[in-house]
PDB file of N, CA and C in Angstrom:
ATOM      1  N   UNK A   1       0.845  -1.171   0.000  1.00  0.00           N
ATOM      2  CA  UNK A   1       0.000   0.000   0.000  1.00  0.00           C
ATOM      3  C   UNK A   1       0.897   1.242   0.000  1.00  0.00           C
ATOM      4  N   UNK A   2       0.731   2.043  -1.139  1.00  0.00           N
ATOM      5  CA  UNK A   2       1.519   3.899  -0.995  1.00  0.00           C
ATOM      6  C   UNK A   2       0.272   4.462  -0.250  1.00  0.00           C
ATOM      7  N   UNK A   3       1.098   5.258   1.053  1.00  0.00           N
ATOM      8  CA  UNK A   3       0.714   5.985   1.662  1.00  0.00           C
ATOM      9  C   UNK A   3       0.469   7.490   1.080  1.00  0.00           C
ATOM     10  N   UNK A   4       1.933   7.718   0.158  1.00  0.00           N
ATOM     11  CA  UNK A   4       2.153   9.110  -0.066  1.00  0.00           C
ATOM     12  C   UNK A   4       3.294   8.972  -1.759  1.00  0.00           C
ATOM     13  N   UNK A   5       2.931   9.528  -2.473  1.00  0.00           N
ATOM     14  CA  UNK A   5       3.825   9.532  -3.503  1.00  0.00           C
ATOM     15  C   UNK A   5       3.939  10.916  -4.211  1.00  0.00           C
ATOM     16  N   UNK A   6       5.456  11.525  -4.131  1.00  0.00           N
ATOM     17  CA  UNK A   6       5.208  12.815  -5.051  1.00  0.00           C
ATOM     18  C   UNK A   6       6.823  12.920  -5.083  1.00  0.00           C
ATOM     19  N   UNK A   7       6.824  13.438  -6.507  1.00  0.00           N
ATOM     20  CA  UNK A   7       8.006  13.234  -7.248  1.00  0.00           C
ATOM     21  C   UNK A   7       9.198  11.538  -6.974  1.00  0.00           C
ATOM     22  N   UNK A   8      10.387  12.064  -5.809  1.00  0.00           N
ATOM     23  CA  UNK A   8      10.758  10.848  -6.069  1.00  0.00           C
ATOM     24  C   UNK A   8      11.089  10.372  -4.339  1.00  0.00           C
ATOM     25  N   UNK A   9       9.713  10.787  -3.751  1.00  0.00           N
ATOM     26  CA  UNK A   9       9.582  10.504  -2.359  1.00  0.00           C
ATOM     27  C   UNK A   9       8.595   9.596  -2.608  1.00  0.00           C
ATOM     28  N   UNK A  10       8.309   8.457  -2.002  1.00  0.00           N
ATOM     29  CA  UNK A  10       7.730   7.171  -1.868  1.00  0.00           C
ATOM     30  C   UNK A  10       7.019   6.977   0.383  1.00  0.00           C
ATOM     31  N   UNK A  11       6.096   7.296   0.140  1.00  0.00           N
ATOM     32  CA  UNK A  11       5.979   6.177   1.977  1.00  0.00           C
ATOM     33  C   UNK A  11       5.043   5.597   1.302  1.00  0.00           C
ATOM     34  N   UNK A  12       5.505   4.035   1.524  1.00  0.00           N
ATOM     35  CA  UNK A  12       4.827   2.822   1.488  1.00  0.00           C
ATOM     36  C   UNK A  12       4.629   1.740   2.687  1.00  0.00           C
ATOM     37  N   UNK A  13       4.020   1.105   2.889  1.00  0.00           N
ATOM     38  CA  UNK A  13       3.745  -0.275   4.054  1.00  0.00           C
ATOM     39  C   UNK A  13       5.307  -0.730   3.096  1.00  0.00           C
ATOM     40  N   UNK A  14       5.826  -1.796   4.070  1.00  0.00           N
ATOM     41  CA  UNK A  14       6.932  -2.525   4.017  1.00  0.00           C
ATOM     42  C   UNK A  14       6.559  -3.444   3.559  1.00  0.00           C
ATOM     43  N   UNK A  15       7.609  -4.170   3.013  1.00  0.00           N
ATOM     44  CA  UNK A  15       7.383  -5.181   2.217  1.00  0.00           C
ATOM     45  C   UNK A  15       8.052  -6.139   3.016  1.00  0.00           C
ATOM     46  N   UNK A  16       8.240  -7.440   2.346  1.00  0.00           N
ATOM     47  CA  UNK A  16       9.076  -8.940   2.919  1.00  0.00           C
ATOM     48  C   UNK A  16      10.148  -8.873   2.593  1.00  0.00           C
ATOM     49  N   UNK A  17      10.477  -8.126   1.609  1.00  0.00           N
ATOM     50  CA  UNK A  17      12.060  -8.062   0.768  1.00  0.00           C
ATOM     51  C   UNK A  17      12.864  -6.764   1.815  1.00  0.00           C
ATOM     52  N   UNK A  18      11.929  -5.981   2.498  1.00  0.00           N
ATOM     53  CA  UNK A  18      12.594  -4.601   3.280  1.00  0.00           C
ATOM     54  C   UNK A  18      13.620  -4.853   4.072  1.00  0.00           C
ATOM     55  N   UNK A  19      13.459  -5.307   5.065  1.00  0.00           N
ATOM     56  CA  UNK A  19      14.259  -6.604   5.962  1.00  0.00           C
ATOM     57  C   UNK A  19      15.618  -6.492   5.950  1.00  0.00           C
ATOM     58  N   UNK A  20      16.301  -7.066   4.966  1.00  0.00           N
ATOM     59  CA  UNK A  20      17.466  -7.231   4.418  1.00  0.00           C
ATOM     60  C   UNK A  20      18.227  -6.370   3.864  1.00  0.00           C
ATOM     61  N   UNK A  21      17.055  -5.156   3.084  1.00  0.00           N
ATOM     62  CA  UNK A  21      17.847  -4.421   2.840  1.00  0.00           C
ATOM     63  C   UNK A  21      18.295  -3.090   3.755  1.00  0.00           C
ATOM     64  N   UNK A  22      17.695  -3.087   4.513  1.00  0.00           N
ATOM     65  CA  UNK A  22      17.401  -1.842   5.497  1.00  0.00           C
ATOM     66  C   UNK A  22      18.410  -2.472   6.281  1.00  0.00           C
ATOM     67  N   UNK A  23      18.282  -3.979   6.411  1.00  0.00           N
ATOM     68  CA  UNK A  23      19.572  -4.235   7.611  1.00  0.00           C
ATOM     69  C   UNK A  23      21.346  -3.934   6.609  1.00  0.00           C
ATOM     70  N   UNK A  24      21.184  -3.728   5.590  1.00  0.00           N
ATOM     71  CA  UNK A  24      22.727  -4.592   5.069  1.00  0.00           C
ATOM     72  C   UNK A  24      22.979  -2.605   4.871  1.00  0.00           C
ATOM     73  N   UNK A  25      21.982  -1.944   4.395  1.00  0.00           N
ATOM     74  CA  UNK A  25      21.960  -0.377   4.456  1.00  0.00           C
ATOM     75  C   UNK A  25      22.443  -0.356   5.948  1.00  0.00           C
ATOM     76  N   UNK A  26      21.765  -0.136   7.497  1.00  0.00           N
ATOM     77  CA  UNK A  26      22.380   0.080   7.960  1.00  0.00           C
ATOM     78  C   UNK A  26      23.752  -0.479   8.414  1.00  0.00           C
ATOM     79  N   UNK A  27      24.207  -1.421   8.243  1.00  0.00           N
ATOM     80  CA  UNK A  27      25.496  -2.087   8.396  1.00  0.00           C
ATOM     81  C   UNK A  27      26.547  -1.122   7.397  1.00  0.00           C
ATOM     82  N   UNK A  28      26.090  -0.995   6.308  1.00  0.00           N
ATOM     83  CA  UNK A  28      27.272  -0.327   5.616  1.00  0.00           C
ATOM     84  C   UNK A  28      27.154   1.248   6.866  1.00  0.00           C
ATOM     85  N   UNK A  29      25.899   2.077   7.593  1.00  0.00           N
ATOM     86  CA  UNK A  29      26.948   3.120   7.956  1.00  0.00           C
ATOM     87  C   UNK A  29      27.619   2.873   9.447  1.00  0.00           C
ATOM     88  N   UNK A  30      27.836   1.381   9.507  1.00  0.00           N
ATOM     89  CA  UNK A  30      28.291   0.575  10.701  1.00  0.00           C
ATOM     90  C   UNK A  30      27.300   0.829  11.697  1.00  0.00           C
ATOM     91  N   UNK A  31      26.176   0.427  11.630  1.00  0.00           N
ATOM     92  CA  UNK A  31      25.170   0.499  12.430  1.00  0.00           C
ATOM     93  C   UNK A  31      25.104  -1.287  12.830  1.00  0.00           C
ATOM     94  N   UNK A  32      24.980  -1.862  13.816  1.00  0.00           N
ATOM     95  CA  UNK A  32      25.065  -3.525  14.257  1.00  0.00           C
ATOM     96  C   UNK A  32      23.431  -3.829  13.897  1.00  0.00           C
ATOM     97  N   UNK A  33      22.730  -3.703  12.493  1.00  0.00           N
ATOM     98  CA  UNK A  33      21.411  -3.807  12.661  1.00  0.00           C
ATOM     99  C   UNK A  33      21.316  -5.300  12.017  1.00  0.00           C
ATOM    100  N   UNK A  34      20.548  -5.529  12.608  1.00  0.00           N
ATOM    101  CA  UNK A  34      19.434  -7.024  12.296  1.00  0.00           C
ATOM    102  C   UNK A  34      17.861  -6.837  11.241  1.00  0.00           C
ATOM    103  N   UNK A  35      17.756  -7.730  10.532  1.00  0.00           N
ATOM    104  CA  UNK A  35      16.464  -7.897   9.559  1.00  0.00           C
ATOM    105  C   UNK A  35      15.632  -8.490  10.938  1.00  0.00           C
ATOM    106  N   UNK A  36      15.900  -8.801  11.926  1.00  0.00           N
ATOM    107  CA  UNK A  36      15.118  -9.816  12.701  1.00  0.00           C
ATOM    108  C   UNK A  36      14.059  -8.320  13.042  1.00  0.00           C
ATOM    109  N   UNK A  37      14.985  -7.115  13.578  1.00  0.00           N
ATOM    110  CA  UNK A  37      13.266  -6.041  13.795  1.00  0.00           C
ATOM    111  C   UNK A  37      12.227  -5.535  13.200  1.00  0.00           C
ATOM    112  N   UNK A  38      13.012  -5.640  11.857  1.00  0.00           N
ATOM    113  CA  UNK A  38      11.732  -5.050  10.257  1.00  0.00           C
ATOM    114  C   UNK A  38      11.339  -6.718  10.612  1.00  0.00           C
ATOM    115  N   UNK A  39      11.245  -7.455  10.084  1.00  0.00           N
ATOM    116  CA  UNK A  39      10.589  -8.897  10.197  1.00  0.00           C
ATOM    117  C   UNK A  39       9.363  -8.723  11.315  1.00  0.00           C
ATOM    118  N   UNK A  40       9.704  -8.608  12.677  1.00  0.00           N
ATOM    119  CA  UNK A  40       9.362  -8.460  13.309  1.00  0.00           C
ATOM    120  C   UNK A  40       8.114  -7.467  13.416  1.00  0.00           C
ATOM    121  N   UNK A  41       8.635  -6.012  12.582  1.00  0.00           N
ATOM    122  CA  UNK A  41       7.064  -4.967  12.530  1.00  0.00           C
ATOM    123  C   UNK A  41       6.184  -5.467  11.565  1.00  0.00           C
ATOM    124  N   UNK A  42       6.886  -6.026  10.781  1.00  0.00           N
ATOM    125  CA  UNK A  42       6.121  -6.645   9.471  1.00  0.00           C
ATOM    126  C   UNK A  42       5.052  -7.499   9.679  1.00  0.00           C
ATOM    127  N   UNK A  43       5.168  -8.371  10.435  1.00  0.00           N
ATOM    128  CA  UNK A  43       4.808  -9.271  11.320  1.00  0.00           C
ATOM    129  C   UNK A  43       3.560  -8.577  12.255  1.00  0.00           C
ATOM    130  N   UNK A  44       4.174  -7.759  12.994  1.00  0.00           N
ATOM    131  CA  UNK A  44       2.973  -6.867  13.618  1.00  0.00           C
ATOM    132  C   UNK A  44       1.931  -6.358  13.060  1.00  0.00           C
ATOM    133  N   UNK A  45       2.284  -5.381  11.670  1.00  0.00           N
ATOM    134  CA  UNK A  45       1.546  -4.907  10.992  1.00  0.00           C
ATOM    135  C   UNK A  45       0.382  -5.427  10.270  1.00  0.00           C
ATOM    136  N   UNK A  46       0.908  -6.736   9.666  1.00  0.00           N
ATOM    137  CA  UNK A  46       0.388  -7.836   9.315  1.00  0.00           C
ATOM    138  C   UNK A  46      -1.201  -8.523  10.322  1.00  0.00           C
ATOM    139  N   UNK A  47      -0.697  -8.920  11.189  1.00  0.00           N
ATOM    140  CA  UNK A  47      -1.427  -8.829  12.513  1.00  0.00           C
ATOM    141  C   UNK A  47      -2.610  -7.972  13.147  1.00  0.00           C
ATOM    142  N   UNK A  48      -2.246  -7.117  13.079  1.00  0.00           N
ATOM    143  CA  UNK A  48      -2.933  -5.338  12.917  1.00  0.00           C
ATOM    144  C   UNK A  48      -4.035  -5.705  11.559  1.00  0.00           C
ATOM    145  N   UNK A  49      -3.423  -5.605  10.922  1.00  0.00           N
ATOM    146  CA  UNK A  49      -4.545  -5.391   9.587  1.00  0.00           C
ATOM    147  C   UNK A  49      -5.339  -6.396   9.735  1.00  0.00           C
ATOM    148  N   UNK A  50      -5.376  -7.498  10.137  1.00  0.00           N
ATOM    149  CA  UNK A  50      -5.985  -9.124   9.961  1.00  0.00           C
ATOM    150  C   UNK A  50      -6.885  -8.309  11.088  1.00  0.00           C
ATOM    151  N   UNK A  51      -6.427  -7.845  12.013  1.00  0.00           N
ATOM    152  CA  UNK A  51      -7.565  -7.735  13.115  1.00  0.00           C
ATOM    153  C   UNK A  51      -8.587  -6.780  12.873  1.00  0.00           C
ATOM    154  N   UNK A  52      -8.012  -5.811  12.836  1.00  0.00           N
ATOM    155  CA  UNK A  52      -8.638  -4.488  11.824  1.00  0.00           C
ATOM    156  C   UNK A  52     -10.017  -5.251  10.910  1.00  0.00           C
ATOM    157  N   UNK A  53      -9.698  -5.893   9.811  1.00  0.00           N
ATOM    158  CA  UNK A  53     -10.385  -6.814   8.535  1.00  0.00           C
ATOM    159  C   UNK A  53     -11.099  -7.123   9.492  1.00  0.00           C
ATOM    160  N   UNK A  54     -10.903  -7.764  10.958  1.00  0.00           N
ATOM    161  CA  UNK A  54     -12.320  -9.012  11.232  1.00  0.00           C
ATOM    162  C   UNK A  54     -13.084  -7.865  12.151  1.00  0.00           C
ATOM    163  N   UNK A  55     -12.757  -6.756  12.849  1.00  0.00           N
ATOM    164  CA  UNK A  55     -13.345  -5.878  13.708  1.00  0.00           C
ATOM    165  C   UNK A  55     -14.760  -5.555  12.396  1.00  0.00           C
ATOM    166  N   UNK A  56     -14.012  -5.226  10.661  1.00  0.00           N
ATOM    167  CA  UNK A  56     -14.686  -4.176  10.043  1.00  0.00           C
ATOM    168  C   UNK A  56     -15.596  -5.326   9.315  1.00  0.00           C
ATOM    169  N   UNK A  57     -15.396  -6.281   9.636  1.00  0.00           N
ATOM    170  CA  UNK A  57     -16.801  -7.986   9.096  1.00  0.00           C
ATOM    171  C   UNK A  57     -17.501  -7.987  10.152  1.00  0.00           C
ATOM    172  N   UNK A  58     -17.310  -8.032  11.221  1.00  0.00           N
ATOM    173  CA  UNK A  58     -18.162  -7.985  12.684  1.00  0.00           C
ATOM    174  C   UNK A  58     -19.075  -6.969  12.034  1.00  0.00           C
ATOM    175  N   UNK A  59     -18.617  -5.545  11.725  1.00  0.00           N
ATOM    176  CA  UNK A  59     -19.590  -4.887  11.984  1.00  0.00           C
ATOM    177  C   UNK A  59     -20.532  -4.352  11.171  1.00  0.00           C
ATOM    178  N   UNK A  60     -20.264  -5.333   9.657  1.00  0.00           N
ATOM    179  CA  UNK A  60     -20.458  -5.079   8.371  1.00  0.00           C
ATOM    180  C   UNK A  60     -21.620  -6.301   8.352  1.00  0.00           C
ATOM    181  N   UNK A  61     -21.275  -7.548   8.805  1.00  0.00           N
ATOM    182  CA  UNK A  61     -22.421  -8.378   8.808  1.00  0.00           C
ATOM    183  C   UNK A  61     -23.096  -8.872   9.848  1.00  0.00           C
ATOM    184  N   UNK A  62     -24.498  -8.936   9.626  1.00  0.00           N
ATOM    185  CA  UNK A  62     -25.016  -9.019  10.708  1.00  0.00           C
ATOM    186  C   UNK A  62     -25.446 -10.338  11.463  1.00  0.00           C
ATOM    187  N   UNK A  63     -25.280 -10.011  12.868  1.00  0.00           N
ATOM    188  CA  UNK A  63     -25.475 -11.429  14.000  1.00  0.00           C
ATOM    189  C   UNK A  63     -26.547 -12.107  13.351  1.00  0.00           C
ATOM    190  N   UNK A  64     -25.993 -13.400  13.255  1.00  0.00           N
ATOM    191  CA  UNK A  64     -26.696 -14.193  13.280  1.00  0.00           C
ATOM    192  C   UNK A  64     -26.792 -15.703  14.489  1.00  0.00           C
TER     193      UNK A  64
END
């Protein structure tokens, strides 16, 4: 999902591929980073939305 797009600025939801690169980016400016914490929000976010989806079916269809 793009949040925001104009010229050659991009905010998007993360992807599965982000991970790795965000970790090996910060390593080159010697930052000790791990893919295990993007994995990890990804994961959350993921989570989030699934719950979100069943809150907005609850209230979209009715009790039966």
């Amino acid at each position: 999902m793009i949040y925001f797009m104009k010229n050659n600025i991009v905010i998007r939801r993360m992807q599965d591929t982000d991970p790795q690169i965000f970790s090996n980016e910060e390593c080159a400016q010697g930052w000790h980073a791990s893919p295990q914490k993007y994995d990890m929000r990804i994961s959350d976010e993921k989570k989030e939305s699934l719950s979100h989806l069943q809150q907005n079916i609850r209230i979209i269809l009715p009790a039966i």
